[in-house]
C-alpha atoms as a PDB file:
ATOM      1  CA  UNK A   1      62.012 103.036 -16.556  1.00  0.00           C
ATOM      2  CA  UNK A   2      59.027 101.034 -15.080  1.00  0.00           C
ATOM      3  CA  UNK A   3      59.260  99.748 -11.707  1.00  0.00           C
ATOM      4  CA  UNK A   4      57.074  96.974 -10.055  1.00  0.00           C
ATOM      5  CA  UNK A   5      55.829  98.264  -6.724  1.00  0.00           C
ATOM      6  CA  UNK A   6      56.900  96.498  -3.949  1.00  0.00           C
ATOM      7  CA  UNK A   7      53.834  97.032  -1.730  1.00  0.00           C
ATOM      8  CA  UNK A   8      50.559  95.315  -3.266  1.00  0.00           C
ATOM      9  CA  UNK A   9      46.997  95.318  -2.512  1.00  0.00           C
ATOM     10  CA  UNK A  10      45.083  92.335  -0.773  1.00  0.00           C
ATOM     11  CA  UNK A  11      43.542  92.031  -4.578  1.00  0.00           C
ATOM     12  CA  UNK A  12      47.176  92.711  -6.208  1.00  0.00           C
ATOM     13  CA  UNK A  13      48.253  90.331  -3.912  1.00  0.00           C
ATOM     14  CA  UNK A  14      45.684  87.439  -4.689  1.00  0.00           C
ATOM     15  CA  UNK A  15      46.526  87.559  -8.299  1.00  0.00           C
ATOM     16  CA  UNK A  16      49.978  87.531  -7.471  1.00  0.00           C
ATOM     17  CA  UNK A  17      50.057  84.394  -5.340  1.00  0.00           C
ATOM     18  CA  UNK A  18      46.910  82.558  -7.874  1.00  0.00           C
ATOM     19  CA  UNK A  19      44.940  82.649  -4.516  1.00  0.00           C
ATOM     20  CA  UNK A  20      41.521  83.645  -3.708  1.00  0.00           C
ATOM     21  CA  UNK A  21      40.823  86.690  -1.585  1.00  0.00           C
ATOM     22  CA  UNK A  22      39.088  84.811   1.547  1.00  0.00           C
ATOM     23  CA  UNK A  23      42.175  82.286   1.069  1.00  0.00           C
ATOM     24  CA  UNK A  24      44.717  84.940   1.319  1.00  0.00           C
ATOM     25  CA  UNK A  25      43.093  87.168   3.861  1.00  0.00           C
ATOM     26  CA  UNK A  26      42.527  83.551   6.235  1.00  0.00           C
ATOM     27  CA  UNK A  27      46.624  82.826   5.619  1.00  0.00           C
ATOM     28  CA  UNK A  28      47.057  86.611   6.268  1.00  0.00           C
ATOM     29  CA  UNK A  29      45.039  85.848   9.927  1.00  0.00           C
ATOM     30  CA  UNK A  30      46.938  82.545  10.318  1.00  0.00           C
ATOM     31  CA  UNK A  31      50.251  84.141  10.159  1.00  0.00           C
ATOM     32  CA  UNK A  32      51.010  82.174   6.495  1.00  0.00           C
ATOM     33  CA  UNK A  33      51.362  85.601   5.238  1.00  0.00           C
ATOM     34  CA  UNK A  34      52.544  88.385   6.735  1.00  0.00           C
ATOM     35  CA  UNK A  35      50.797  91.807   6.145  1.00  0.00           C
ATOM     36  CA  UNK A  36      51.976  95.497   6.126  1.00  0.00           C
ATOM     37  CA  UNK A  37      49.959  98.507   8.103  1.00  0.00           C
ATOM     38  CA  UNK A  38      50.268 101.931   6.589  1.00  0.00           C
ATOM     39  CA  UNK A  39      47.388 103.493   8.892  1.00  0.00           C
ATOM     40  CA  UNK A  40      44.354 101.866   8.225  1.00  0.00           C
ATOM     41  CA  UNK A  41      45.675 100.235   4.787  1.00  0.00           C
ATOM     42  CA  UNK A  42      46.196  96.438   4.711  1.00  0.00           C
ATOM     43  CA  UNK A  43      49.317  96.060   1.972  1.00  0.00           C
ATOM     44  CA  UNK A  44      51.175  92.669   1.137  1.00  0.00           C
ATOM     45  CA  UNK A  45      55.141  92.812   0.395  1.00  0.00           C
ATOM     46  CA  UNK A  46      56.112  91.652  -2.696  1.00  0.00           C
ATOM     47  CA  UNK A  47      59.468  90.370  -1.044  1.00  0.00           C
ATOM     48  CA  UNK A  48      57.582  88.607   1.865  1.00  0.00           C
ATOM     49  CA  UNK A  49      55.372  86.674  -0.703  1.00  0.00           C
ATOM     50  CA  UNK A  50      58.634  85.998  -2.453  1.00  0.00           C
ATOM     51  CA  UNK A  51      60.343  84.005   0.393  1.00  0.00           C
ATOM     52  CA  UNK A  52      56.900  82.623   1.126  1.00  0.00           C
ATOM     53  CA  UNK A  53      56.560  80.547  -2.244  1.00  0.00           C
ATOM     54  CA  UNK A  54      60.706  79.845  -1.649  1.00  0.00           C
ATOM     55  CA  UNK A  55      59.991  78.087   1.575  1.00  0.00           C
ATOM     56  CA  UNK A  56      57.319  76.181   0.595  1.00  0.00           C
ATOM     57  CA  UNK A  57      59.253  75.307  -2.646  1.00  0.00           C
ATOM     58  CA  UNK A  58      61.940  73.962  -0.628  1.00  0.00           C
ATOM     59  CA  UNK A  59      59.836  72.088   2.028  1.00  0.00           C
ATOM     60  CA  UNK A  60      58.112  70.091  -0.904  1.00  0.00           C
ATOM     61  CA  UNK A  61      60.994  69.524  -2.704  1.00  0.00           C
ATOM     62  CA  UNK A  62      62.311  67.756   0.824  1.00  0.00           C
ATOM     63  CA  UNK A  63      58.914  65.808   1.297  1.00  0.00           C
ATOM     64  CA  UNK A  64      60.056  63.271  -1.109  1.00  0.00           C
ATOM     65  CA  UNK A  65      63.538  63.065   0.696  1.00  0.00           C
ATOM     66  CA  UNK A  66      64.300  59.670   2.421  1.00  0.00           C
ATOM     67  CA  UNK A  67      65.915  60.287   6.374  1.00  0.00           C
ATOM     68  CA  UNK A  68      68.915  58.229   6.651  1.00  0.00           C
END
């Protein structure tokens, strides 16, 4: 049984999101994206990037939303 591992890369990461690597390392310092420390490794969660594309799915779908 193959598992996808939860914990990816900067690289892994990049490919993941269909970013480049200076993009997702200046979100990473912006706070966009939130990173991972094991020691001196730098490691993206797969679940973090997950709700990351979720809320910005939502807040464009609500951009074309009239306020009433």
């Amino acid at each position: 049984m193959e598992t996808e591992k939860r914990l990816l890369s900067a690289k892994e990461a990049a490919v993941y999101l269909g970013l480049s690597h200076r993009t997702l390392w200046a979100w990473a310092q912006q706070g966009i994206i939130t990173v991972v420390r094991l020691g001196r490794r730098v490691l993206f969660d797969r679940e973090d990037l997950d709700k990351m594309i979720e809320d910005c799915t939502e807040w464009s779908e609500n951009q074309g939303q009239d306020e009433d």
